[in-house]
Protein backbone atom coordinates (compact mmCIF):
# COMPACT_ATOMS: atom_id res chain seq x y z
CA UNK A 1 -12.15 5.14 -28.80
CA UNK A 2 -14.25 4.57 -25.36
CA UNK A 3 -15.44 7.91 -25.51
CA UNK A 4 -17.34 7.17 -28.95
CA UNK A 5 -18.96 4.35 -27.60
CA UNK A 6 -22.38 3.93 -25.16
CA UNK A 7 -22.47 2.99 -22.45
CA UNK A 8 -23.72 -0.55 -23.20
CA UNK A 9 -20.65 -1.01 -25.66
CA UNK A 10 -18.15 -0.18 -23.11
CA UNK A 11 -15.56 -2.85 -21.65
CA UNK A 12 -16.48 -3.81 -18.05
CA UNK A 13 -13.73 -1.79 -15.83
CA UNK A 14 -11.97 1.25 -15.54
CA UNK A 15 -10.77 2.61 -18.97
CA UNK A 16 -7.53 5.06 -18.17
CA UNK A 17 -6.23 5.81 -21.50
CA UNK A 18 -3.07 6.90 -20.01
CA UNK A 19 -2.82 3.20 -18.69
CA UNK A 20 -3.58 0.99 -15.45
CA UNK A 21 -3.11 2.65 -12.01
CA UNK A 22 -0.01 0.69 -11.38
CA UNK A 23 1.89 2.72 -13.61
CA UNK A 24 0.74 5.81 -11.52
CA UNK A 25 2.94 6.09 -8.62
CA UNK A 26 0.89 7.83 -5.44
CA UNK A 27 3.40 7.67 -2.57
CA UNK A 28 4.89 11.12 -3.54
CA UNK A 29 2.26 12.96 -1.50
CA UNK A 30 2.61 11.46 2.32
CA UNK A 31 4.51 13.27 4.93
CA UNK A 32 5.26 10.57 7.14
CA UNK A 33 6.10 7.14 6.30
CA UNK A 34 6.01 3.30 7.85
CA UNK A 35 9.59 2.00 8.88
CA UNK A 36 9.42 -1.70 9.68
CA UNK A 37 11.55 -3.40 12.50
CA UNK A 38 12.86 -6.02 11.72
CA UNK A 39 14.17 -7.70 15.23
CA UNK A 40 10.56 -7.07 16.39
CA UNK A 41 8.55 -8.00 13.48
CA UNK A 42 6.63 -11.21 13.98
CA UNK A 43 4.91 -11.40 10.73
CA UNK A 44 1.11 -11.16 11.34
CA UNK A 45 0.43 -9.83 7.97
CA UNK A 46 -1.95 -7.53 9.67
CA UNK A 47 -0.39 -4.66 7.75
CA UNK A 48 -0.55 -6.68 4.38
CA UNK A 49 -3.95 -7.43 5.05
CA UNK A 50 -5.36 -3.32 5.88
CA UNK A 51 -3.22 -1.74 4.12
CA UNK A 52 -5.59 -0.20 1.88
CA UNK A 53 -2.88 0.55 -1.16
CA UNK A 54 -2.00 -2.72 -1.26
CA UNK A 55 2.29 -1.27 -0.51
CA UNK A 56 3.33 -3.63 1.69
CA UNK A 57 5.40 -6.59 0.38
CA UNK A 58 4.78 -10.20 1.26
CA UNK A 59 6.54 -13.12 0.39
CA UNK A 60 6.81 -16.54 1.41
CA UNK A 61 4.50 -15.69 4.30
CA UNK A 62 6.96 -13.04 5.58
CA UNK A 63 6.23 -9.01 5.30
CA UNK A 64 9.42 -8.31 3.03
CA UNK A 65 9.44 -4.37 3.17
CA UNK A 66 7.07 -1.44 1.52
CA UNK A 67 6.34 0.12 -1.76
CA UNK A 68 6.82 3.71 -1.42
CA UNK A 69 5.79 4.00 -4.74
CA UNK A 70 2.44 3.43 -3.31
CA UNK A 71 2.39 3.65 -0.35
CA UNK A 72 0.30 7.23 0.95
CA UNK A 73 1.65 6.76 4.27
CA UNK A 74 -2.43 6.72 6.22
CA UNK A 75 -0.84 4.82 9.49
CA UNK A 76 -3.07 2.10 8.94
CA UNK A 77 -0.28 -0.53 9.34
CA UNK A 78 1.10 0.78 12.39
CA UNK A 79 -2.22 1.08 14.38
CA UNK A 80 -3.09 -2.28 13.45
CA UNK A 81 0.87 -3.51 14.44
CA UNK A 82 0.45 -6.01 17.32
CA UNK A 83 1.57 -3.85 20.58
CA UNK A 84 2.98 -7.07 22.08
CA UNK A 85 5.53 -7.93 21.75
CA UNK A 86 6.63 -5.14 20.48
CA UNK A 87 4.97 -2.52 17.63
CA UNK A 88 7.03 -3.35 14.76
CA UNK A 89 6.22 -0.64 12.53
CA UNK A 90 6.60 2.76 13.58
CA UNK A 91 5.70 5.80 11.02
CA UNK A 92 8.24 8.55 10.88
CA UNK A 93 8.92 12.00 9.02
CA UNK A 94 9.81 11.87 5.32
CA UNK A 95 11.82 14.86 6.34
């Protein structure tokens, strides 16, 4: 076990021995959360590229949607949302 090792003998990384933090899910604890547009959305990636939990989906060079699972719901990717045209993200209540 880590805990019977020093700390030389220790694997570089985090050690969670209930497993890797993508098995945690941490978007249970925001009280607002980012809704995308999707007639305004001109795929910047701005959000992909601040968002600091790594939630929002890209593929094929297009912003796809967001992982709630992760996503804490900061704002991040609607402050940096281009204002023109148009904000495409918008955060709203999770009530």
């Amino acid at each position: 076990m880590a805990q019977d090792l020093g700390w030389k003998e220790l694997p570089e990384g985090d050690t969670l021995k209930a497993g890797t933090a993508a098995q945690f899910h941490t978007g249970d604890w925001r009280s607002k959360k980012p809704v995308k547009d999707e007639k305004t959305c001109i795929n910047c990636l701005f959000c992909y590229i601040y968002c600091p939990d790594s939630a929002v989906k890209v593929q094929d060079g297009k912003m796809i949607g967001i992982d709630y699972n992760y996503c804490k719901g900061c704002g991040i990717c609607e402050s940096v949302c281009p204002v023109k045209p148009v904000k495409a993200i918008k955060m709203v209540s999770e009530r």
